[in-house]
C-alpha atoms as a PDB file:
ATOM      1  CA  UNK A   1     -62.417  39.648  13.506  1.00  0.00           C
ATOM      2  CA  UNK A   2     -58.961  39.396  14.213  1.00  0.00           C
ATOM      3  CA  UNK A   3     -56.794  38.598  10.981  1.00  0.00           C
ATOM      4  CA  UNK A   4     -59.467  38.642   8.747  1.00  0.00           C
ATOM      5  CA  UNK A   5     -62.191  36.660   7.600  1.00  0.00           C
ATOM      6  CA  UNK A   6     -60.696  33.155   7.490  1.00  0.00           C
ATOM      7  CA  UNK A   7     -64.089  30.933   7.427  1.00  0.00           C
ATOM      8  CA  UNK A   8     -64.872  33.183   4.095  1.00  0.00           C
ATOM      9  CA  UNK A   9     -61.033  33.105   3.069  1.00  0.00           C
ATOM     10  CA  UNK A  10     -61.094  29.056   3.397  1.00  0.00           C
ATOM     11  CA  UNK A  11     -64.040  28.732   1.470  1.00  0.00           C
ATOM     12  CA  UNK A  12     -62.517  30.633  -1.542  1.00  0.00           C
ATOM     13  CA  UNK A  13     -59.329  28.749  -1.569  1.00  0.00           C
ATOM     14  CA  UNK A  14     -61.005  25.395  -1.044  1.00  0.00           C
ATOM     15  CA  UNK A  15     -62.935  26.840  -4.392  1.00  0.00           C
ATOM     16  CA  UNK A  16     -60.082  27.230  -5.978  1.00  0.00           C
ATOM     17  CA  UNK A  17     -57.740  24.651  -5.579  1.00  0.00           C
ATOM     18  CA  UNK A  18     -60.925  22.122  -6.684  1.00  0.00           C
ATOM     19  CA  UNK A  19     -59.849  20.258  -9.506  1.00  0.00           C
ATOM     20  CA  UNK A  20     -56.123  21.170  -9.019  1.00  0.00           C
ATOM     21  CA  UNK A  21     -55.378  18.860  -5.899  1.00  0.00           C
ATOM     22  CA  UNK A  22     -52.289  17.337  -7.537  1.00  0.00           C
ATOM     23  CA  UNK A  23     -50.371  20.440  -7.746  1.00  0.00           C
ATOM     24  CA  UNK A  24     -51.366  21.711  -4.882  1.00  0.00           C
ATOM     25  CA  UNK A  25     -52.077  21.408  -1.241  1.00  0.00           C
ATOM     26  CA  UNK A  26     -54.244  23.814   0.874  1.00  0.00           C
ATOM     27  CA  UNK A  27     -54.022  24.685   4.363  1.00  0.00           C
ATOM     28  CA  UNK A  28     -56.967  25.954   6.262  1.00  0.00           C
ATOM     29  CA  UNK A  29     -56.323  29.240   8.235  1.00  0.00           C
ATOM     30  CA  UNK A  30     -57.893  28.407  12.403  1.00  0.00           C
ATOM     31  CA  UNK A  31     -58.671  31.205  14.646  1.00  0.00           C
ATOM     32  CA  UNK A  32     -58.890  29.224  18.220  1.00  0.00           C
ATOM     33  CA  UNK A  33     -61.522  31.475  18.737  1.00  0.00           C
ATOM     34  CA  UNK A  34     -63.721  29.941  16.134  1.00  0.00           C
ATOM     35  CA  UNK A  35     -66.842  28.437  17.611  1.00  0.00           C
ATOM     36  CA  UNK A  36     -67.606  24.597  17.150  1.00  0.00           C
ATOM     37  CA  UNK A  37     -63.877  23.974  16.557  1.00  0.00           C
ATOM     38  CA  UNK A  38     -63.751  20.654  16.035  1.00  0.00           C
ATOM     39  CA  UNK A  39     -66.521  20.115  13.763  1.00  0.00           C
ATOM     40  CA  UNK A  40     -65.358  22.855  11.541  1.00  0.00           C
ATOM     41  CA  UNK A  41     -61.698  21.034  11.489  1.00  0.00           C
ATOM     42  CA  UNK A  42     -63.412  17.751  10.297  1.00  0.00           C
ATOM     43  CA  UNK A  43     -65.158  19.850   7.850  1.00  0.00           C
ATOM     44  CA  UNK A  44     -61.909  21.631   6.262  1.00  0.00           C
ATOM     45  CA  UNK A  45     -60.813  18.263   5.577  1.00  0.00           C
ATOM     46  CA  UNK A  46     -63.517  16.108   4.677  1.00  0.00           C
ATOM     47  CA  UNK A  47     -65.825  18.299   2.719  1.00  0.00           C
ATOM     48  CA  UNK A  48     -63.195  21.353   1.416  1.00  0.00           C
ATOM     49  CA  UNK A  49     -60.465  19.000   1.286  1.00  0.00           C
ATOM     50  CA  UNK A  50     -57.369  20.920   3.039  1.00  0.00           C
ATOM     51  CA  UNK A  51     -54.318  19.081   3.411  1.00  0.00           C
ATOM     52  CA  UNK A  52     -53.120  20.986   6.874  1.00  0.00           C
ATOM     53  CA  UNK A  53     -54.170  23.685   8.964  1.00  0.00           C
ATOM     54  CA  UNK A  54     -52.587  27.106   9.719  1.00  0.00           C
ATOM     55  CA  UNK A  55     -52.691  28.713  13.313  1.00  0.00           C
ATOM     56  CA  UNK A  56     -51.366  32.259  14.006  1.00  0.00           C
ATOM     57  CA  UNK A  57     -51.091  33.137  17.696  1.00  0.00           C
ATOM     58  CA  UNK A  58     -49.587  36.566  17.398  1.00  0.00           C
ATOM     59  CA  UNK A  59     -52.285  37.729  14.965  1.00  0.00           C
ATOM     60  CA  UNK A  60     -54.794  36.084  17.011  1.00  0.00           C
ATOM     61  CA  UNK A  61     -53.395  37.000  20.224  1.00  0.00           C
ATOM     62  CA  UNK A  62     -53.722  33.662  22.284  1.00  0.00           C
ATOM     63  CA  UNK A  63     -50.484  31.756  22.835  1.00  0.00           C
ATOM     64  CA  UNK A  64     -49.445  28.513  21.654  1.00  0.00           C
ATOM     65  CA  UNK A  65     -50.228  26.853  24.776  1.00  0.00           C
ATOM     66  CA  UNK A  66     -53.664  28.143  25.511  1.00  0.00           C
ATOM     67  CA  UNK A  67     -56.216  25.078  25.772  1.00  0.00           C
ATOM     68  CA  UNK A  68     -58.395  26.776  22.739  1.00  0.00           C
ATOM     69  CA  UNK A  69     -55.733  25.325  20.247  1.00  0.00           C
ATOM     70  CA  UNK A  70     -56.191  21.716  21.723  1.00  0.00           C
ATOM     71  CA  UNK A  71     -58.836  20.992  19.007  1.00  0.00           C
ATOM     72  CA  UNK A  72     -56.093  21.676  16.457  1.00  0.00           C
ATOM     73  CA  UNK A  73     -53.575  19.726  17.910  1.00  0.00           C
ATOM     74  CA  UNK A  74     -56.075  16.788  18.213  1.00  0.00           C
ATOM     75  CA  UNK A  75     -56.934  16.888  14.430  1.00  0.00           C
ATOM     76  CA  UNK A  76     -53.651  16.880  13.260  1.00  0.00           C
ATOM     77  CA  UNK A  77     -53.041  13.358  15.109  1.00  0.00           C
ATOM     78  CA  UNK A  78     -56.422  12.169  13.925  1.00  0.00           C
ATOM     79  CA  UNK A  79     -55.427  13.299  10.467  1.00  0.00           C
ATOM     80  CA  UNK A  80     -52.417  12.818  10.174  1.00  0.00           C
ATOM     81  CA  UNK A  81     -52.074  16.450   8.928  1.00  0.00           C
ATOM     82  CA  UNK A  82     -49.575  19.107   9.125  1.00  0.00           C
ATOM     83  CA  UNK A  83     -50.236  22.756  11.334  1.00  0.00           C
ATOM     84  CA  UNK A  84     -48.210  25.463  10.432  1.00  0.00           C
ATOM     85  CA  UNK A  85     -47.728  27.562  13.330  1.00  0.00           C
ATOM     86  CA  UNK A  86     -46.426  31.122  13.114  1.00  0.00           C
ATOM     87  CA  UNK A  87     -43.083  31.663  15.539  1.00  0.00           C
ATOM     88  CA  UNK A  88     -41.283  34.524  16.910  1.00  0.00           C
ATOM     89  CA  UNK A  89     -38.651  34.394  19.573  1.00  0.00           C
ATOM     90  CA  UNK A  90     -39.378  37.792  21.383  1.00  0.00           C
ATOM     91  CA  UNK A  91     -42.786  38.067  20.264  1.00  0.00           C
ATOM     92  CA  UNK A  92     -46.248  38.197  22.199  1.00  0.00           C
ATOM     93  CA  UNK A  93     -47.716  34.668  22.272  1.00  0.00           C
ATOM     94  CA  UNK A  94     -45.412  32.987  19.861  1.00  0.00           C
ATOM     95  CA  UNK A  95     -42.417  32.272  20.944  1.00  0.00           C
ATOM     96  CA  UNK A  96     -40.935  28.771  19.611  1.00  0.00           C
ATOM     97  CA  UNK A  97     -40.274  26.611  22.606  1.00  0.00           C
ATOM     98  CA  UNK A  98     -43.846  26.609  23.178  1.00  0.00           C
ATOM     99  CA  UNK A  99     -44.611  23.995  20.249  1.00  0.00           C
ATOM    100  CA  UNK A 100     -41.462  21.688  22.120  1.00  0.00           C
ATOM    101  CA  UNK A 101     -44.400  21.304  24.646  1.00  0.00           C
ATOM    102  CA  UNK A 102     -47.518  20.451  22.257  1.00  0.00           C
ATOM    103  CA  UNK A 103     -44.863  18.096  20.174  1.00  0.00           C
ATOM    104  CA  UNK A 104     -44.272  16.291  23.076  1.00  0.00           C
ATOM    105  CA  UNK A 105     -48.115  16.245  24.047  1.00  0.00           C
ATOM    106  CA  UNK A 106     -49.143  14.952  20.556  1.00  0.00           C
ATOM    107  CA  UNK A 107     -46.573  12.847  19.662  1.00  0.00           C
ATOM    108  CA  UNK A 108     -48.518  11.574  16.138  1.00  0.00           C
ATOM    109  CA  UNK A 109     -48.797  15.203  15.412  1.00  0.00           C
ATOM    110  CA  UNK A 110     -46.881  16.949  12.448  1.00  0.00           C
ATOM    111  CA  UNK A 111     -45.927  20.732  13.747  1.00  0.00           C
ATOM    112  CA  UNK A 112     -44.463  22.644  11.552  1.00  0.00           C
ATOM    113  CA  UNK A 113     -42.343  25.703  13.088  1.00  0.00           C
ATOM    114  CA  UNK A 114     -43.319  28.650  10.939  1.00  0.00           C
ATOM    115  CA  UNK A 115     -40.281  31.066  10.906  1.00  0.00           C
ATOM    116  CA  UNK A 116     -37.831  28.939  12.893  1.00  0.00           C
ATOM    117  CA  UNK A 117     -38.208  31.596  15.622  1.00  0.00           C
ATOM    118  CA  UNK A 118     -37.259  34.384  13.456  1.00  0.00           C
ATOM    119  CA  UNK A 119     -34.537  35.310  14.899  1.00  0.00           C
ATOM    120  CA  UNK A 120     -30.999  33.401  15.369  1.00  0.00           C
ATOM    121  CA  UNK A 121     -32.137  33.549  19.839  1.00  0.00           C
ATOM    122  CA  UNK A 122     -35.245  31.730  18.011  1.00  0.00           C
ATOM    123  CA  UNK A 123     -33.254  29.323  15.652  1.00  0.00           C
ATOM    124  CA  UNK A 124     -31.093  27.362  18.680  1.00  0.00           C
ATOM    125  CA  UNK A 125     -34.216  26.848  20.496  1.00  0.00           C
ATOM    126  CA  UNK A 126     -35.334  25.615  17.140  1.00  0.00           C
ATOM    127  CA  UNK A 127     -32.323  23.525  16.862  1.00  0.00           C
ATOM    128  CA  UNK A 128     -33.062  21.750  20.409  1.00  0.00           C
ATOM    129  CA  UNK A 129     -36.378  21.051  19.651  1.00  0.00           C
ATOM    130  CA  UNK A 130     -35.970  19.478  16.734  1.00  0.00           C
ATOM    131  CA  UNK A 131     -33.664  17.509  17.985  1.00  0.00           C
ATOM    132  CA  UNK A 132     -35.911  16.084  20.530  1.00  0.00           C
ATOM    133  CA  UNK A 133     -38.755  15.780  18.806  1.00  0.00           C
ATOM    134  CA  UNK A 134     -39.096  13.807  15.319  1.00  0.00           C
ATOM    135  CA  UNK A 135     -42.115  15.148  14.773  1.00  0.00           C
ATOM    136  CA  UNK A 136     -41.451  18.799  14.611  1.00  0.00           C
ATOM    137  CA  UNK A 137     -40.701  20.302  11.016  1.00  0.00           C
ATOM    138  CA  UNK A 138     -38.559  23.585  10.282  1.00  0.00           C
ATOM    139  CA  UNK A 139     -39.406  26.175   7.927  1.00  0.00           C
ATOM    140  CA  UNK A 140     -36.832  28.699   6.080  1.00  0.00           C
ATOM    141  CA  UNK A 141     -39.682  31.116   5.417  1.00  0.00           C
ATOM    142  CA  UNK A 142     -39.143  34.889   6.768  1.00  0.00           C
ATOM    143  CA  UNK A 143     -36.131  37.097   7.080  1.00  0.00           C
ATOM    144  CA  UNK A 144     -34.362  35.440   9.480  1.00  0.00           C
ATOM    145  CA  UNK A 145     -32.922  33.238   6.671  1.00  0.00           C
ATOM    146  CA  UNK A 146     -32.519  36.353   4.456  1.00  0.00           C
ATOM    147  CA  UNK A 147     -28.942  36.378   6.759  1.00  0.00           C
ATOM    148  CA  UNK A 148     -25.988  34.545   4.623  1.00  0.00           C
ATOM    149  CA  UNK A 149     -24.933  30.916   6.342  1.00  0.00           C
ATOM    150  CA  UNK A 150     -28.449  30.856   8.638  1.00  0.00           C
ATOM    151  CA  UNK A 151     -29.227  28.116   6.676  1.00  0.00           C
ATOM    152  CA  UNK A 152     -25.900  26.534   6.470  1.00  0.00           C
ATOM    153  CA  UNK A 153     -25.416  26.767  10.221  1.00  0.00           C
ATOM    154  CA  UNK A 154     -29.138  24.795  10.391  1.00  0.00           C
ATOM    155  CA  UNK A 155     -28.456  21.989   7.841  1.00  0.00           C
ATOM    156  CA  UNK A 156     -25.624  21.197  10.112  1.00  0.00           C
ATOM    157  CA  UNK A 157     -27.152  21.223  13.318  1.00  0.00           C
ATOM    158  CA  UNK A 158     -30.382  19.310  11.990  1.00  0.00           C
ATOM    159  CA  UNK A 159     -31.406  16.074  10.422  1.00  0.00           C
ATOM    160  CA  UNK A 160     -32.019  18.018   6.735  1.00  0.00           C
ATOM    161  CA  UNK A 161     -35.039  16.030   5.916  1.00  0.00           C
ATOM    162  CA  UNK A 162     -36.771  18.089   9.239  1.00  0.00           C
ATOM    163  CA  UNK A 163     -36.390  21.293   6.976  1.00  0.00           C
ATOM    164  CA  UNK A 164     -39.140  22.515   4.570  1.00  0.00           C
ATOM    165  CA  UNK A 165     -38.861  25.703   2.183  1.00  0.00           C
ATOM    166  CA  UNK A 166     -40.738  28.691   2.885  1.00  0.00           C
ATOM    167  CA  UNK A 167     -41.529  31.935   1.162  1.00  0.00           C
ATOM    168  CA  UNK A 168     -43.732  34.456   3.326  1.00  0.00           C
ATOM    169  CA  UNK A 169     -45.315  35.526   0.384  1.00  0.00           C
ATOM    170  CA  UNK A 170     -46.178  38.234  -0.502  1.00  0.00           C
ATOM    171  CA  UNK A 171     -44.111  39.845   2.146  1.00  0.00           C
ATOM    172  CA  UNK A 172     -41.150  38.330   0.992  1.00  0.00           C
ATOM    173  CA  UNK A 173     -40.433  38.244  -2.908  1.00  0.00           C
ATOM    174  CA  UNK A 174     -40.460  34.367  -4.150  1.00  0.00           C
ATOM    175  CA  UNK A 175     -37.192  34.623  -6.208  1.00  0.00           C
ATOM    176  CA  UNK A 176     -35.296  35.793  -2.697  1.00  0.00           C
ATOM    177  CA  UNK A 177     -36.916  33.667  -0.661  1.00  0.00           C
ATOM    178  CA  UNK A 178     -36.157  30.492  -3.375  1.00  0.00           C
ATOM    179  CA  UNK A 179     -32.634  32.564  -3.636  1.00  0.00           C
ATOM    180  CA  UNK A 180     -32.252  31.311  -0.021  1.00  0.00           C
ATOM    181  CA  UNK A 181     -31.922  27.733  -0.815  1.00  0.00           C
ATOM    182  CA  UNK A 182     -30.874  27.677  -4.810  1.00  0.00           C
ATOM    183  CA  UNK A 183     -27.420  29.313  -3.558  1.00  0.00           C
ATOM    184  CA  UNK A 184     -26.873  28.579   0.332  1.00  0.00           C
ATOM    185  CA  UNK A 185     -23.484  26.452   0.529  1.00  0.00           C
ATOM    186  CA  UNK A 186     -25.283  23.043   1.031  1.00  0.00           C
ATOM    187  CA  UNK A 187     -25.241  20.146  -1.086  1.00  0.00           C
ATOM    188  CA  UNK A 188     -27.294  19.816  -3.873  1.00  0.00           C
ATOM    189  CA  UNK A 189     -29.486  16.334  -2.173  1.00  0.00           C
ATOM    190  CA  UNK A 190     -29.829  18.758   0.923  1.00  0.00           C
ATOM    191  CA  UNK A 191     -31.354  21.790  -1.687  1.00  0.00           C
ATOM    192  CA  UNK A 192     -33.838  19.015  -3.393  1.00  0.00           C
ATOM    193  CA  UNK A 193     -34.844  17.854   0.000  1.00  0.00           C
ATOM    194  CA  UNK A 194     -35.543  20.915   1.365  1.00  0.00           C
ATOM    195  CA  UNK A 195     -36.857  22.294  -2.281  1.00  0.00           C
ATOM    196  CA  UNK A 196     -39.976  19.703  -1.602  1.00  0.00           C
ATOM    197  CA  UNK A 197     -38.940  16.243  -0.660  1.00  0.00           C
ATOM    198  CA  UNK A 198     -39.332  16.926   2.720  1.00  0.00           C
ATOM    199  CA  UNK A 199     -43.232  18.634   2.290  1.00  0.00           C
ATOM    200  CA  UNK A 200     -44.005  15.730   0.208  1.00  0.00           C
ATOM    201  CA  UNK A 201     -43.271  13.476   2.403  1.00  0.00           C
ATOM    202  CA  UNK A 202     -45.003  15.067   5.536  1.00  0.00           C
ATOM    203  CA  UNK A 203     -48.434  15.419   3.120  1.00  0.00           C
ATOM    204  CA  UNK A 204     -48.255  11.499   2.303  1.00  0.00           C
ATOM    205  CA  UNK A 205     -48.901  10.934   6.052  1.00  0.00           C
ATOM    206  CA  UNK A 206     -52.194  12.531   5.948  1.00  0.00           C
ATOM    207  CA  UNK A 207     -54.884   9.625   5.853  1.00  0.00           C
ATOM    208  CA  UNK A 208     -58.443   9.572   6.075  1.00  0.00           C
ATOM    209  CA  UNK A 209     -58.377   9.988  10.376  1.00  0.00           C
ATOM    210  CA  UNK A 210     -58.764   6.974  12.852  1.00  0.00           C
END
């Protein structure tokens, strides 16, 4: 299976976040070439309780807008739930500009653009789409932000509250990737925003699906 065994991978995180659900807030890992797609959405949140979803389309080699993620896209605006998508400007099947097009689709969607593109080509077509669209979210996860001022440059181009923190653990240590925010040259309401105000606020919009 491509990426691993994510209905078995789900199932043991669901196991162990049980009882924890304050501190924190799973996201269930989609292949769009799951079978039954929709009914096994529904069932990541109402019976193991995720809080989002997580797509891949490099990994899983189908591109962003391929019709086998519309089931995904659906459930977020049923939800009210976030999707983290993977992004790479250059890469097969993920390039960034392709969420602009599903934002725009599913307009009470949450879409969060893993990476920012990954690369600074990535990151201005980032920039554009976030402009346009309130209801994609950016996140500083990856090495593109590894770069001094990346993040500067984005905090000024953005409304701040679209940015969320991101690690890429365990490929990229947590103390550089936290590094990344703690000492970028952006005030310190912008650092506690991006820090988790922002995440908090996207995971209070989930609701119980309409």
């Amino acid at each position: 299976m491509l990426g691993g065994d994510h209905l078995r991978g789900n199932e043991e995180l669901a196991a162990a976040l049980r009882g924890r659900e304050e501190r924190f807030a799973g996201f269930a890992v989609v292949n769009p070439h799951f079978s039954a797609l929709p009914s096994y959405l529904r069932r990541c949140v109402e019976d193991l309780g995720f809080r989002g979803f997580k797509v891949h389309p490099r990994v899983h080699r189908c591109a962003i807008t391929d019709p086998k993620y519309r089931p995904v896209w659906q459930a977020s605006e049923k939800f009210q739930l976030p999707v983290l998508c993977h992004t790479g400007q250059g890469q097969a099947f993920s390039e960034p500009d392709q969420l602009a097009v599903i934002a725009a689709a599913y307009p009470r969607g949450r879409f969060i653009v893993g990476h920012t593109g990954e690369t600074f080509a990535g990151l201005l077509q980032c920039v554009q789409m976030a402009n346009r669209n309130a209801n994609l979210y950016l996140d500083s996860s990856g090495w593109l932000f590894m770069n001094r001022g990346y993040l500067e440059y984005l905090v000024a181009q953005v409304d701040p509250r679209c940015i969320l923190f991101g690690s890429d653990f365990s490929w990229i240590d947590l103390r550089y990737a936290a590094a990344t925010v703690l000492f970028a040259d952006i005030a310190e309401r912008t650092k506690a925003q991006i820090l988790g105000e922002n995440a908090l606020a996207i995971l209070a919009k989930g609701g119980d699906g309409i």
